[in-house]
N, C-alpha and C. Protein backbone atom coordinates (compact mmCIF):
# COMPACT_ATOMS: atom_id res chain seq x y z
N UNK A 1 73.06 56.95 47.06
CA UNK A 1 72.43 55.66 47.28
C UNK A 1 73.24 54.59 46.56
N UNK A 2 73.43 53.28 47.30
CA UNK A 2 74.04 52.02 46.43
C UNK A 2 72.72 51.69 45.37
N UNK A 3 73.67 51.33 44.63
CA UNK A 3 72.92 50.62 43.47
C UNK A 3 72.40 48.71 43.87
N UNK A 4 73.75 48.55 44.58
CA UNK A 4 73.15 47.21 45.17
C UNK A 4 73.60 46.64 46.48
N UNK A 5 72.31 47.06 47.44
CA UNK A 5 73.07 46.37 49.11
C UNK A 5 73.61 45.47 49.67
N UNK A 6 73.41 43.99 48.80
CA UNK A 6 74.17 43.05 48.82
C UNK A 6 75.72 43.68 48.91
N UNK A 7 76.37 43.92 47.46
CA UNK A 7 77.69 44.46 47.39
C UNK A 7 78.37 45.07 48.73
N UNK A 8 77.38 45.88 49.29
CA UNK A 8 77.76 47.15 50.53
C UNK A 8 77.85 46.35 51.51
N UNK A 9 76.69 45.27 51.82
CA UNK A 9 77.01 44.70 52.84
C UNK A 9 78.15 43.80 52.78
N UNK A 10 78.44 43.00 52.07
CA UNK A 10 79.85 41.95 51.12
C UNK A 10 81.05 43.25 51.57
N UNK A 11 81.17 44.43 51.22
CA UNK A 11 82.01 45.21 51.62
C UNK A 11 82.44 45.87 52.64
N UNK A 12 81.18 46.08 53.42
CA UNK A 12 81.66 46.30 54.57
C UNK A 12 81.90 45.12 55.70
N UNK A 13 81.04 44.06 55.38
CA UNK A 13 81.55 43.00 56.57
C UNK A 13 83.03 42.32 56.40
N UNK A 14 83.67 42.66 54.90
CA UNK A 14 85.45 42.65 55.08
C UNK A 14 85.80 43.42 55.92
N UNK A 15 85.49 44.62 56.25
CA UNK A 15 86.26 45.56 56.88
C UNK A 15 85.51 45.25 57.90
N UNK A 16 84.70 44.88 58.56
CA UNK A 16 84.50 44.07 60.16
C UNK A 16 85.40 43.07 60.31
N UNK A 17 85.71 42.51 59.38
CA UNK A 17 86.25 40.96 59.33
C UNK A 17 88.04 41.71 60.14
N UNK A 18 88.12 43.40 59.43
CA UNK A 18 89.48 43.75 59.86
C UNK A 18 89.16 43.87 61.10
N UNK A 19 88.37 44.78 61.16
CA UNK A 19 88.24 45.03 62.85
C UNK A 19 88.42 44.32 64.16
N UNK A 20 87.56 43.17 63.35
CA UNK A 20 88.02 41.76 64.51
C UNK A 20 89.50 41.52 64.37
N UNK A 21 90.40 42.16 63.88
CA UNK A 21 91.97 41.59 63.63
C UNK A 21 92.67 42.64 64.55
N UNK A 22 92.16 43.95 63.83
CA UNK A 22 92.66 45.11 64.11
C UNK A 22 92.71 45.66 65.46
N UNK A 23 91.26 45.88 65.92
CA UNK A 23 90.65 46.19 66.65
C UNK A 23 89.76 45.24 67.97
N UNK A 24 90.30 44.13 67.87
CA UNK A 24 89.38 43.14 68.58
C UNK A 24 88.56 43.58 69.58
N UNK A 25 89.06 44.26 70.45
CA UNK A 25 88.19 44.49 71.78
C UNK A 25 87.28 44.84 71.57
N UNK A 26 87.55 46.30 70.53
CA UNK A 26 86.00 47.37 70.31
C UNK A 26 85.21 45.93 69.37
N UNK A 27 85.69 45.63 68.47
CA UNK A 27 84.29 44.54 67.90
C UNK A 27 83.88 43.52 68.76
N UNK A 28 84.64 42.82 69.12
CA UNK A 28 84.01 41.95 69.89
C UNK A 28 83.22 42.90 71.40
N UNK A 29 83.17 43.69 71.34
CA UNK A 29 82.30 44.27 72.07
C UNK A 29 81.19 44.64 71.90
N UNK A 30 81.38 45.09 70.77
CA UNK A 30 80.19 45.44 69.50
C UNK A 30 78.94 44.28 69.41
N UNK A 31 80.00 43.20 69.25
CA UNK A 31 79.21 41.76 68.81
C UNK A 31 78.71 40.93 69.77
N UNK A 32 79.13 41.71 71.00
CA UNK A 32 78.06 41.40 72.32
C UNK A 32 77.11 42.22 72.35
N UNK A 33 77.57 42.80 72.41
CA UNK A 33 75.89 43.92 72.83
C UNK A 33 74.88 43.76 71.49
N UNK A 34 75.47 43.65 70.58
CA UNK A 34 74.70 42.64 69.26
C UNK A 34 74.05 42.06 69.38
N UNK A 35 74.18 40.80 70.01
CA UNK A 35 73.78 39.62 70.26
C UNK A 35 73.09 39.67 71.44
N UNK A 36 73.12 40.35 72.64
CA UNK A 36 72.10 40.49 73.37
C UNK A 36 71.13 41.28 73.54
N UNK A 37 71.68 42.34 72.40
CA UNK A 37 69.98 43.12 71.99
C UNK A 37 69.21 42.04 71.05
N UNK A 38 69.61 41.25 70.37
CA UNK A 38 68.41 40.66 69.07
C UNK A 38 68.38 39.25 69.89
N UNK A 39 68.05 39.01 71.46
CA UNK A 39 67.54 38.05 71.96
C UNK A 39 66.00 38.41 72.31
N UNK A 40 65.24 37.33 72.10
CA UNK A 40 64.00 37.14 72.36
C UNK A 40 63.96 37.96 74.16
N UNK A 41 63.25 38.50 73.93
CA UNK A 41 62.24 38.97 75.65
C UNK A 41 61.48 39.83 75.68
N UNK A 42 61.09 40.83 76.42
CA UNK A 42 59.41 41.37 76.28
C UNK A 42 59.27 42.14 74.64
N UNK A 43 60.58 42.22 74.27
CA UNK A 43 60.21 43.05 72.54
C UNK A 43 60.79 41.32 71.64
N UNK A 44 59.89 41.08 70.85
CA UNK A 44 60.62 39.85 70.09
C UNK A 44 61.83 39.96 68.90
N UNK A 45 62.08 39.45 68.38
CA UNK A 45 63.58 39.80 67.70
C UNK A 45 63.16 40.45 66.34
N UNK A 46 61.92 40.45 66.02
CA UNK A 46 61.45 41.09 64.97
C UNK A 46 60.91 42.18 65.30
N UNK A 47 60.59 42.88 66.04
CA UNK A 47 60.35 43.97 66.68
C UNK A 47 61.61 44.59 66.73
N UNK A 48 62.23 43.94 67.64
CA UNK A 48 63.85 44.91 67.44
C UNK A 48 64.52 45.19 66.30
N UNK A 49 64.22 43.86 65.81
CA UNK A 49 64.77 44.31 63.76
C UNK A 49 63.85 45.69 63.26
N UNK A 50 63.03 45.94 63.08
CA UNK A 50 62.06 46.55 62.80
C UNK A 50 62.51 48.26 63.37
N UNK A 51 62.74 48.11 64.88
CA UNK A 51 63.03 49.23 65.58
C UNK A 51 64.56 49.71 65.00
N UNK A 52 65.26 48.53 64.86
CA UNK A 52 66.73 48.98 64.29
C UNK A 52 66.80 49.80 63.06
N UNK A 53 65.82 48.99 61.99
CA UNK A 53 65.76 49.70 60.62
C UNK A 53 65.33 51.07 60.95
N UNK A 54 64.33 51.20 61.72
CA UNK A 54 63.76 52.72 61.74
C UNK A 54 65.22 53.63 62.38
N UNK A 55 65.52 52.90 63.38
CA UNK A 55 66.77 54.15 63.12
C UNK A 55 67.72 54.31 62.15
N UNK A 56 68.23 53.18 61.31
CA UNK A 56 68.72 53.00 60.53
C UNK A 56 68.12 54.37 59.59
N UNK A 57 66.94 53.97 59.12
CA UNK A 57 67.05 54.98 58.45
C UNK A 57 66.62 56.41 58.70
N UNK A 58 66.22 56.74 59.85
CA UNK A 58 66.48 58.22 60.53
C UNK A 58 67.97 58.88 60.76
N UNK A 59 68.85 57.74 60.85
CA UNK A 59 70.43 58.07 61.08
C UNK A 59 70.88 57.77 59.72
N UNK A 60 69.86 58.11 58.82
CA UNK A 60 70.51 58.05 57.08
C UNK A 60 72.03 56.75 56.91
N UNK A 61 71.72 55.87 57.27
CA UNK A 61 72.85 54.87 57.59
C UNK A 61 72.67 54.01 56.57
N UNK A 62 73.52 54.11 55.57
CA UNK A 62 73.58 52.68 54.47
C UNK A 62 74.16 51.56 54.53
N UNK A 63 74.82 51.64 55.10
CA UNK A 63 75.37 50.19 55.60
C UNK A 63 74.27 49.32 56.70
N UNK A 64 73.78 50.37 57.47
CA UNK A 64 72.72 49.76 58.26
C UNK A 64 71.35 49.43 57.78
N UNK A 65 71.50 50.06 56.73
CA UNK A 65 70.30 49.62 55.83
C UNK A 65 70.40 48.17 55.17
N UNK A 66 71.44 47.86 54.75
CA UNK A 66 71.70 46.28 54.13
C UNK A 66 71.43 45.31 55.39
N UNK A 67 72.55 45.91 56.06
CA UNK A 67 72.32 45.11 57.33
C UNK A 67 71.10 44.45 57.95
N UNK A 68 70.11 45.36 58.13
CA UNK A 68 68.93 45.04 58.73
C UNK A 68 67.54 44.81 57.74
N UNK A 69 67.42 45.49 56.48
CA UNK A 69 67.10 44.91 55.60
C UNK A 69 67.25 43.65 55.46
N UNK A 70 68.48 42.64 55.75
CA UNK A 70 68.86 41.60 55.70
C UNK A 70 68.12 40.76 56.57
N UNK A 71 68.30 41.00 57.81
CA UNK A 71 67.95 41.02 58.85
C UNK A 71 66.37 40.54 58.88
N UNK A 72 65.80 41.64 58.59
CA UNK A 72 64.23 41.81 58.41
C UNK A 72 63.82 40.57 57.87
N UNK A 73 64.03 40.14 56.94
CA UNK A 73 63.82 39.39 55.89
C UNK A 73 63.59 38.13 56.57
N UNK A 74 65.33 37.64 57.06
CA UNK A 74 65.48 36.68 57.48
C UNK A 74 64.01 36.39 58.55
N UNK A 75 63.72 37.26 59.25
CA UNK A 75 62.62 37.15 60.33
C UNK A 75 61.82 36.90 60.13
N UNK A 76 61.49 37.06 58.77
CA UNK A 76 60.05 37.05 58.17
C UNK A 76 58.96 37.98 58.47
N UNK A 77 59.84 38.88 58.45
CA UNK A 77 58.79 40.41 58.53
C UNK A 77 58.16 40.85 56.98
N UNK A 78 57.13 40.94 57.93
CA UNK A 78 56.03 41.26 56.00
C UNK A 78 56.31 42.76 55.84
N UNK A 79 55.97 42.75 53.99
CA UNK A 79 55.75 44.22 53.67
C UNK A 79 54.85 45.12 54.22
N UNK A 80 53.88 44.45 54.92
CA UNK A 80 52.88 45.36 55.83
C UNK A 80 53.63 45.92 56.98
N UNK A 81 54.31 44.92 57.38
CA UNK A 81 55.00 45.33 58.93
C UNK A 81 56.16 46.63 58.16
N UNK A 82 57.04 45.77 57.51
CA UNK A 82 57.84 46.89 56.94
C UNK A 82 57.21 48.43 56.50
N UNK A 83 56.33 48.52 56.09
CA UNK A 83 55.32 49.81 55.48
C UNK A 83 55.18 50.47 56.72
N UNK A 84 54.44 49.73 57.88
CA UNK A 84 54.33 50.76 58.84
C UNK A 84 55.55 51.13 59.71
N UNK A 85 56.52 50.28 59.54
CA UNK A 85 58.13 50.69 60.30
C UNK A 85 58.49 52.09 59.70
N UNK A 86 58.20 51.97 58.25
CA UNK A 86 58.73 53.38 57.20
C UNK A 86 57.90 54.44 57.78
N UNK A 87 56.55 54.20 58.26
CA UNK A 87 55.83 55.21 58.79
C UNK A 87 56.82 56.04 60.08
N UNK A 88 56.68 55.10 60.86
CA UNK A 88 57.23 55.95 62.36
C UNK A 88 58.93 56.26 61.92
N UNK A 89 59.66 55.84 61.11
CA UNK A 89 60.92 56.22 60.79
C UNK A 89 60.54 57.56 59.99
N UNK A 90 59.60 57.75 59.24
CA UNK A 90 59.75 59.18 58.50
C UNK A 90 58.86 60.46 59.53
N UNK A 91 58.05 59.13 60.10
CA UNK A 91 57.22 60.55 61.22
C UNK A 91 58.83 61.08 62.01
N UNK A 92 59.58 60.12 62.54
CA UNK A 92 60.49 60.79 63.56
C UNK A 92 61.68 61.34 62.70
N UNK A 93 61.84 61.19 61.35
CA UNK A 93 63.12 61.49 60.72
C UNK A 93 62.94 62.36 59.61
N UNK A 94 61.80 63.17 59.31
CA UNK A 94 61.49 64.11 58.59
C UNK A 94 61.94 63.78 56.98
N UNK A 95 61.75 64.46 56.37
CA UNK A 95 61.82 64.87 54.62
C UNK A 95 62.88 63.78 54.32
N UNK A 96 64.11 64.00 55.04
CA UNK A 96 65.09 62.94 54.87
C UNK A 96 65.02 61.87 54.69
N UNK A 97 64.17 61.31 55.63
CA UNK A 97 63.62 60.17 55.86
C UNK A 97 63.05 59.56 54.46
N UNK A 98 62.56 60.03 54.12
CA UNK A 98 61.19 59.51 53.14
C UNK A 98 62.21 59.12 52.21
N UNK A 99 63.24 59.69 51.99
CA UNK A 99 64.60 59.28 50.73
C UNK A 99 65.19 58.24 51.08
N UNK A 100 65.75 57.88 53.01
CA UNK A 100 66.85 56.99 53.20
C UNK A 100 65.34 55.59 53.37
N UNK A 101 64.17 56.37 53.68
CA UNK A 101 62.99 55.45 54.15
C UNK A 101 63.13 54.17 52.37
N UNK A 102 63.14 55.34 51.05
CA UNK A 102 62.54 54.10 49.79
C UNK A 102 63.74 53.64 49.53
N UNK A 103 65.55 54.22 49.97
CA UNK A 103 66.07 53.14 50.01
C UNK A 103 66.25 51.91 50.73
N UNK A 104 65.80 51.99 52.35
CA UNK A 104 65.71 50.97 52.66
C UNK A 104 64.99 49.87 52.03
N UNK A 105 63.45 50.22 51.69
CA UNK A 105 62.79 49.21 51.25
C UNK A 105 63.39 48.68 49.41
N UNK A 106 64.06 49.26 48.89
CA UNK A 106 64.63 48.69 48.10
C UNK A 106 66.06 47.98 48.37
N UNK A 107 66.32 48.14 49.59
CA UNK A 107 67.18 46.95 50.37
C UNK A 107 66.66 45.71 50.81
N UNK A 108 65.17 46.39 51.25
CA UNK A 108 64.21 45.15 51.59
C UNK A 108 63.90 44.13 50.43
N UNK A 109 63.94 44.73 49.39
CA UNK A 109 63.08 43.67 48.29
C UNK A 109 64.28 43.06 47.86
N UNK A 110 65.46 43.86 47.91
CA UNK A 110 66.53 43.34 46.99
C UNK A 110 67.40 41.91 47.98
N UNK A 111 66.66 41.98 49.28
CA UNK A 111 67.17 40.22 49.87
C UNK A 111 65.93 40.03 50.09
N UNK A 112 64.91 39.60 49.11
CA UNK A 112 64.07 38.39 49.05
C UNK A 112 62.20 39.14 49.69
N UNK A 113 62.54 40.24 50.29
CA UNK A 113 60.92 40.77 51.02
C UNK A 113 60.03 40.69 50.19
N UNK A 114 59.07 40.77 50.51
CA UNK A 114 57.61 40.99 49.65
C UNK A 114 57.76 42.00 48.98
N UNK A 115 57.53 42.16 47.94
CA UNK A 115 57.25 43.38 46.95
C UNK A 115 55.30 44.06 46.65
N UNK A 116 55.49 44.73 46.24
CA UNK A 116 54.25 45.31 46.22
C UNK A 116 53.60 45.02 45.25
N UNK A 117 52.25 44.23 44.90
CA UNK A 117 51.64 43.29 44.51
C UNK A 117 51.37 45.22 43.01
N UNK A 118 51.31 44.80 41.77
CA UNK A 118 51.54 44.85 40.87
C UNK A 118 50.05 45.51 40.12
């Protein structure tokens, strides 16, 4: 586990930053289909954030965890919504889950989410 997802994400979006140099086609391909999955239509863009994290963390993905953690936030997805996202990510992602599940949400709190009232 990172100690801090900020950093991971800061680190890996350099090495996107190559990709777009390196690799242009595959990213900028990437960064379409990006951009037209997190458009508003019958699922809203917080729904899809929501759906992303859960795979995120069923596909034990740390980088995708900052990412959409990030993400989340920005949307203004509550810790309620987030709580039950962790639900259906550990129902479908077993034992594993429940580990990559409390790092996400400590990705969540660590850009700005609700924390758990004390």
């Amino acid at each position: 586990m990172t100690e801090n997802y900020r950093d991971l994400v800061q680190s890996i979006s350099g090495k996107l930053r190559q990709f777009a140099k390196e690799i242009p086609e595959i990213q900028q391909g990437f960064m379409q289909t990006a951009k037209a999955t997190h458009t508003e239509g019958a699922l809203s863009k917080k729904h899809k954030e929501l759906m992303a994290m859960s795979i995120a963390i069923a596909a034990r993905c740390q980088g995708c965890l900052g990412f959409h953690a990030q993400a989340c936030v920005k949307l203004g997805v509550t810790r309620a919504e987030f709580m039950e996202m962790l639900q259906v990510a550990i129902y479908m992602g077993g034992g594993p889950s429940v580990m990559t599940g409390a790092e996400a949400l400590i990705a969540f709190e660590e850009y700005g989410g609700e924390k758990a009232a004390e």
